[in-house]
Protein backbone atom coordinates (compact mmCIF):
# COMPACT_ATOMS: atom_id res chain seq x y z
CA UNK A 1 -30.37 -3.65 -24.07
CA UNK A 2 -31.74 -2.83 -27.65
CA UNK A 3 -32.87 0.81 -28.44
CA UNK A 4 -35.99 0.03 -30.83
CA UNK A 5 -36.07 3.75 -31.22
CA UNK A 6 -32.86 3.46 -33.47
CA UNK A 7 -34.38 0.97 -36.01
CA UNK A 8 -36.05 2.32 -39.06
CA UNK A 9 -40.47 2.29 -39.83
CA UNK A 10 -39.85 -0.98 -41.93
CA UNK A 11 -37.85 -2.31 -39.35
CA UNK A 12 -40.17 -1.91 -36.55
CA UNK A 13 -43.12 -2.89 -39.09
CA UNK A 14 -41.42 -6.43 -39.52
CA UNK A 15 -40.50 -6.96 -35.84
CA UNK A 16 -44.56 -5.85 -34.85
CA UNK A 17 -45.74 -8.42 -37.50
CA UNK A 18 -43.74 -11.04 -35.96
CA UNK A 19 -44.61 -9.99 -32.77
CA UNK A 20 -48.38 -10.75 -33.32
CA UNK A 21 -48.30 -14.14 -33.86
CA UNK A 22 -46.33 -14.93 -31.07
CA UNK A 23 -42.90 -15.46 -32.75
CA UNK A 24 -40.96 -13.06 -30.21
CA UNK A 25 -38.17 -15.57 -29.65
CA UNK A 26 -37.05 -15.83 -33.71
CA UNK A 27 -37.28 -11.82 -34.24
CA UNK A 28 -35.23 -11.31 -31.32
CA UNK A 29 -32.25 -13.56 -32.65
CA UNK A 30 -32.73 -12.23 -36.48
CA UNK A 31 -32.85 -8.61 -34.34
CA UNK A 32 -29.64 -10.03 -32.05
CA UNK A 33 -28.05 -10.87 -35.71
CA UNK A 34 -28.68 -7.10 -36.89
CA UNK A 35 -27.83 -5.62 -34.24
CA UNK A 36 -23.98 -7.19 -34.18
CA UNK A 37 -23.92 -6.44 -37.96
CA UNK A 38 -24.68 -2.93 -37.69
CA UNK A 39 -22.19 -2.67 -34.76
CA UNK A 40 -19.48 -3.99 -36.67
CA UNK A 41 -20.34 -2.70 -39.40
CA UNK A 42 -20.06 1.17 -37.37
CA UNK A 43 -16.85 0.33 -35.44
CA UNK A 44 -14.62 -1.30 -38.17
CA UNK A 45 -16.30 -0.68 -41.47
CA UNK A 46 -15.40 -4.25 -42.38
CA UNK A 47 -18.78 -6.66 -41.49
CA UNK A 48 -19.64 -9.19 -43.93
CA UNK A 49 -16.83 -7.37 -46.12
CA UNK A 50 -15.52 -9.35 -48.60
CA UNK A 51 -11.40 -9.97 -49.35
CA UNK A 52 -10.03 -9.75 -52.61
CA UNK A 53 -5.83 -10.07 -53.76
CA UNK A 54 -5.12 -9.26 -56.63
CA UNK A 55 -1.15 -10.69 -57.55
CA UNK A 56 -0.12 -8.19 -60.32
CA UNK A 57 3.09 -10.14 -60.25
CA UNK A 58 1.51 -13.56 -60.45
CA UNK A 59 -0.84 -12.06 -63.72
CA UNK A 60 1.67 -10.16 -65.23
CA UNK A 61 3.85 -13.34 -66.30
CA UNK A 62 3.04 -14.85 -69.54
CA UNK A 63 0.82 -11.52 -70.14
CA UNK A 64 3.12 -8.47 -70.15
CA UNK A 65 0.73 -5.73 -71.80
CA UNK A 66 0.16 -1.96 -71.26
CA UNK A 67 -3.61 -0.51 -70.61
CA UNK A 68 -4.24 3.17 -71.09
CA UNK A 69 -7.37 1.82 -68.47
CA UNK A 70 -6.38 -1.42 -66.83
CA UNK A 71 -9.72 -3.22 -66.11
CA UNK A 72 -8.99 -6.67 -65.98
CA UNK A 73 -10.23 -6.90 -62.42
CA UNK A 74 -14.39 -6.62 -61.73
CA UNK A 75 -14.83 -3.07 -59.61
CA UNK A 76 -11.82 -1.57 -60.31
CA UNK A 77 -10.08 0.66 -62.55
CA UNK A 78 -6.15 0.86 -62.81
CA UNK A 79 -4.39 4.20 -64.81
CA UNK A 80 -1.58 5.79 -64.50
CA UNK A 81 -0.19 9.04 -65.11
CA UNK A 82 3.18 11.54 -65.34
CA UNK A 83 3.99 15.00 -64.36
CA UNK A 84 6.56 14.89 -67.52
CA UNK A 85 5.29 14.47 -71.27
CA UNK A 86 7.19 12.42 -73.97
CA UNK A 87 7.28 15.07 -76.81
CA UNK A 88 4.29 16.37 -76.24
CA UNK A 89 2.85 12.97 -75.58
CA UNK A 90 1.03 13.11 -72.18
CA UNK A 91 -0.51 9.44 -72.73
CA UNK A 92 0.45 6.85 -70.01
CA UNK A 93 -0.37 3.29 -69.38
CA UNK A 94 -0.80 1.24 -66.28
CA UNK A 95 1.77 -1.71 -67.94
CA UNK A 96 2.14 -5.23 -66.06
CA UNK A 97 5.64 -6.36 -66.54
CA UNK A 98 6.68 -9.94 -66.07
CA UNK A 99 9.70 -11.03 -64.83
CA UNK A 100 8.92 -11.08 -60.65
CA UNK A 101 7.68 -7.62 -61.28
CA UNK A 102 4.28 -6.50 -61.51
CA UNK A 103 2.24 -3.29 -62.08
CA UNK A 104 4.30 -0.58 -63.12
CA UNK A 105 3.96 2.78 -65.38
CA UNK A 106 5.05 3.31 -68.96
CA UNK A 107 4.73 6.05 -71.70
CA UNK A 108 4.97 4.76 -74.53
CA UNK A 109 3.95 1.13 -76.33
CA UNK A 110 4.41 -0.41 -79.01
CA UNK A 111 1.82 -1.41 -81.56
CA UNK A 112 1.59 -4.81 -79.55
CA UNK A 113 1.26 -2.67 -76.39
CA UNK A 114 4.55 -4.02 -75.19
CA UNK A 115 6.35 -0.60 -73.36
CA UNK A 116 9.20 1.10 -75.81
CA UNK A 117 11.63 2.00 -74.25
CA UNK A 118 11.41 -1.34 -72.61
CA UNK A 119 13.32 0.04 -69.36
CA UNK A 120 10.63 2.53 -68.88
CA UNK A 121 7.98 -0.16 -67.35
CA UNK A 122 8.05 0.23 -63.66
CA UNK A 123 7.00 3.66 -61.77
CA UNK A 124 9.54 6.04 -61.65
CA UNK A 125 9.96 9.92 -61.34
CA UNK A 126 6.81 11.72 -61.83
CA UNK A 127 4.93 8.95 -62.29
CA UNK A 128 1.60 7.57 -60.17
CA UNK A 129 -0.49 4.95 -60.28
CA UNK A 130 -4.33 5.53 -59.83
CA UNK A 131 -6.57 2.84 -58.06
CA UNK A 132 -10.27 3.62 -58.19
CA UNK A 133 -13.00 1.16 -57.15
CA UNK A 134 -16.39 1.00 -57.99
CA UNK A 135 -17.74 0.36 -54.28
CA UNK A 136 -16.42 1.41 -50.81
CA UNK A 137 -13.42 -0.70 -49.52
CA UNK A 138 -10.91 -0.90 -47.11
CA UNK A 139 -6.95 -1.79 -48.30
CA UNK A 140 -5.28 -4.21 -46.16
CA UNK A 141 -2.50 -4.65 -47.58
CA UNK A 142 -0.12 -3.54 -50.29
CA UNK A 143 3.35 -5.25 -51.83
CA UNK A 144 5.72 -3.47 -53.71
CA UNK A 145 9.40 -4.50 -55.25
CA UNK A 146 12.04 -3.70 -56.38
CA UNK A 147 13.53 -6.21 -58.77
CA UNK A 148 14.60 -4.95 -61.63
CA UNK A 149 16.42 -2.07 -60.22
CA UNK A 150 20.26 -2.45 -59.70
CA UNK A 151 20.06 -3.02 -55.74
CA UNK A 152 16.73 -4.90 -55.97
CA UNK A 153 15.26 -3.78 -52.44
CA UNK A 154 13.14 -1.28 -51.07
CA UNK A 155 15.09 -1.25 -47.60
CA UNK A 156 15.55 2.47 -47.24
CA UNK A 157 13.61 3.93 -50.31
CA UNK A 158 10.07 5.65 -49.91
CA UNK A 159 6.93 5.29 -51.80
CA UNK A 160 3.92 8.03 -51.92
CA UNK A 161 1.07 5.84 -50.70
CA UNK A 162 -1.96 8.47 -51.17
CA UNK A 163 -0.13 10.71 -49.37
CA UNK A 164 1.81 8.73 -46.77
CA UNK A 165 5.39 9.21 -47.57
CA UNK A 166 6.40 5.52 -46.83
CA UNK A 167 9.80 4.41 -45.76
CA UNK A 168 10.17 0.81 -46.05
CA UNK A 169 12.17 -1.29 -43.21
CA UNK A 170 13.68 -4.75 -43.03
CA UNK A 171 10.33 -5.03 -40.82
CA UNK A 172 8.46 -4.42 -44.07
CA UNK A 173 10.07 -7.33 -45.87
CA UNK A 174 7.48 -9.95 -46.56
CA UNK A 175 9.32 -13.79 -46.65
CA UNK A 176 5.90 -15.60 -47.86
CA UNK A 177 5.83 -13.78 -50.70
CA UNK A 178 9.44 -13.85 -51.91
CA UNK A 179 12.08 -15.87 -53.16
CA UNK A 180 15.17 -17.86 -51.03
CA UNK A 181 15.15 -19.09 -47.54
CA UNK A 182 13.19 -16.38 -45.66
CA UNK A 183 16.29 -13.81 -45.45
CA UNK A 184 15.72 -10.50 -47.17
CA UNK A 185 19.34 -10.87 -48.14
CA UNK A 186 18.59 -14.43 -50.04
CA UNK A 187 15.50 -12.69 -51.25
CA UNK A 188 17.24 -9.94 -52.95
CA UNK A 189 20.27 -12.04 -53.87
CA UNK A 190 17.13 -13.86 -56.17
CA UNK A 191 16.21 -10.57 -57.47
CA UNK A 192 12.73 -11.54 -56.01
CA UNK A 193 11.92 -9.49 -52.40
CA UNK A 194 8.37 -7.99 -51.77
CA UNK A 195 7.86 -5.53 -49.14
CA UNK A 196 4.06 -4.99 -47.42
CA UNK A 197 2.34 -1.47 -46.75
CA UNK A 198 0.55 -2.69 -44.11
CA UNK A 199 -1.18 -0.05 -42.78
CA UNK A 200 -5.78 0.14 -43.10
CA UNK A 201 -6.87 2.76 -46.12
CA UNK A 202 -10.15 3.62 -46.09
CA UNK A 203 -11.27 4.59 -49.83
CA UNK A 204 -14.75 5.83 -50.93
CA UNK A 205 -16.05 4.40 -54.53
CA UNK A 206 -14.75 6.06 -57.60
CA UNK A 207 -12.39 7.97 -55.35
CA UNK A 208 -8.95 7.76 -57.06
CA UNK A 209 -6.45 6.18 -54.42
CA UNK A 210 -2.81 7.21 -55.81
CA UNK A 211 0.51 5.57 -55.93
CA UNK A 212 3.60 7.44 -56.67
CA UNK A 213 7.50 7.93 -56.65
CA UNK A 214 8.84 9.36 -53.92
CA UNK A 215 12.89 9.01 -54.81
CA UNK A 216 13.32 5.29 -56.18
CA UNK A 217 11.46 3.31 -58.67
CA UNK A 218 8.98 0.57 -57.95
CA UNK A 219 6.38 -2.21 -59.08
CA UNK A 220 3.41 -3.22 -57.09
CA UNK A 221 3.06 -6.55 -56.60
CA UNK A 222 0.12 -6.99 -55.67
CA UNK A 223 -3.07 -5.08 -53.67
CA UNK A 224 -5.37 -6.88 -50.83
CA UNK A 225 -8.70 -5.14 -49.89
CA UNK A 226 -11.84 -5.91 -48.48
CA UNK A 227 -15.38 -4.71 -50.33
CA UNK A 228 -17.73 -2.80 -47.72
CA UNK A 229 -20.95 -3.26 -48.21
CA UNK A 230 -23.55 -0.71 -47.57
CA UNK A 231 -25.39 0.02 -44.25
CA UNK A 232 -28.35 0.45 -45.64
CA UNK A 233 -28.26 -2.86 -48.01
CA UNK A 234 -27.36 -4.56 -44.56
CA UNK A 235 -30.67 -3.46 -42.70
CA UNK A 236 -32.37 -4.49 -45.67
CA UNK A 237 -31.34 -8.18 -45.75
CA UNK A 238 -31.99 -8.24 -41.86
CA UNK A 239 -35.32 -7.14 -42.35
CA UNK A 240 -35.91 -10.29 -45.37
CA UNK A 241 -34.96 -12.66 -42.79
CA UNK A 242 -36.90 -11.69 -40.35
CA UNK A 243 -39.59 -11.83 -42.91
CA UNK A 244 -38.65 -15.59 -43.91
CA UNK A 245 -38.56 -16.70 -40.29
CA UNK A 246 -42.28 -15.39 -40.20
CA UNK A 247 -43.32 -16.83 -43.55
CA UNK A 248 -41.47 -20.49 -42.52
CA UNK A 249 -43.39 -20.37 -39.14
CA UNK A 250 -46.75 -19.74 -40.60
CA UNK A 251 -46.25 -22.56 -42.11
C-alpha cells in the first residue's frame, strides 16, 4: 500500500495532473520507482550512490609528491597533521610515496616537495591523516600496508580508524590486491601485502574523517566509498519523470 499522505504538495500536484488525463497506470510505476528509491535510500543510505576507489598506491608511483592540501581527487580533500612540531615547524603534508606504498604523512619537503628526511613519509607516531568530502558518503572499504617497515605486515598492529582502534588479522589480509601467490607470507616476503578495513563509515560532507597511529606505522593504499546523494534531490528527479511521462503521452 502507498501512504500519499507522506509525499510532498509538488508531489501530489504531479501525480493529480497525471491523474486527470487518465494516465493512472504510468504515475503509479514512476510513483512504484520513488517509492523503492526513497526506501532504500532510508534503510541503507546507499540508493543510486555512486562508487569511487581511489589507489593511492597505484597514483603514487611515478608521482611521489607532498601536498600541504592533497586535492587531486574531485570532492575530496586529503591533509594531514602531528601532535609533535619539527622545531617549531607545525606544517605537515599528506605525501604519496611510491614504491608499493601509498598515502602517508611527512613534515618536512624539499623545495621539489619530495619529503626530507626521506624515511619520514609514511604515518607514524602522532601523526593522522584527515579525509574530508565535499558530499555525504559512505566508506566501504579501506587498505592499508605496511611495506616499507622492517616486518612489512600489519598482522598484529592497530590503526586509529576515526576512532575504531583497529587490530588487523590474517582475516584482514587482502590477496587481490597484493603481491605473490595469494599467501600473506609470499605477500610480505614481496614486501607488497595490503590489509582491508572493511567495516561501513558513515561520514557527513566536510566532516573530517581521521586516520591515525595507534603503535606501528602505516600507508593507505587506497580508500573505496560510495557518494550519497540527497533525499530531497531524489524526490525531485521522481517528480521530472513523472512530468515527462505526462508531457510524452500528451503527445
Amino acid at each position: 500500500m502507498i501512504y500519499i499522505s507522506s509525499l510532498n504538495s509538488g508531489t501530489l500536484l504531479a501525480l493529480y495532473t497525471a491523474y486527470s488525463i487518465n494516465l493512472w497506470s504510468d504515475v503509479m510505476k514512476l510513483l512504484k520507482q520513488l517509492v523503492i528509491s526513497t526506501f532504500l535510500i532510508t534503510v541503507t543510505g546507499s540508493a543510486y550512490a555512486i562508487p569511487t576507489l581511489i589507489d593511492f598506491k597505484a597514483d603514487a608511483d611515478g608521482n611521489e609528491k607532498g601536498y600541504a592540501s592533497l586535492n587531486n581527487y574531485a570532492g575530496l580533500k586529503i591533509t594531514a597533521s602531528s601532535l609533535f612540531d619539527n622545531a617549531g615547524d607545525t606544517q605537515q603534508f599528506a605525501y604519496m610515496d611510491s614504491g608499493k606504498a601509498g598515502l602517508g604523512s611527512c613534515m618536512d619537503v624539499t623545495a621539489g616537495f619530495q619529503c626530507t628526511p626521506s624515511s619520514d613519509d609514511n604515518v607514524t607516531r602522532g601523526e593522522s591523516v584527515h579525509f574530508m568530502w565535499d558530499s555525504n558518503v559512505v566508506i566501504t572499504g579501506i587498505w592499508f600496508n605496511n611495506n616499507h617497515d622492517s616486518d612489512f605486515s600489519l598482522l598484529g598492529d592497530k590503526i586509529s580508524i576515526e576512532g575504531d582502534d583497529y587490530m588487523f588479522v590474517a582475516a584482514d589480509f587482502d590477496a587481490s590486491r597484493s603481491s605473490g601467490n595469494g599467501t600473506l607470507a609470499d605477500a610480505v616476503a614481496k614486501r607488497n601485502a595490503d590489509f582491508l578495513y572493511d567495516i561501513t563509515r558513515n561520514v557527513s560532507m566536510n566532516s573530517s574523517f581521521d586516520i591515525s597511529y595507534f603503535n606501528d606505522q602505516f600507508y593507505i593504499s587506497a580508500i573505496q566509498f560510495e557518494t550519497v546523494p540527497e533525499p530531497g534531490i531524489l524526490a525531485l528527479l521522481s517528480i521530472g519523470l513523472i512530468g515527462l511521462g505526462v508531457a510524452r503521452c500528451k503527445k
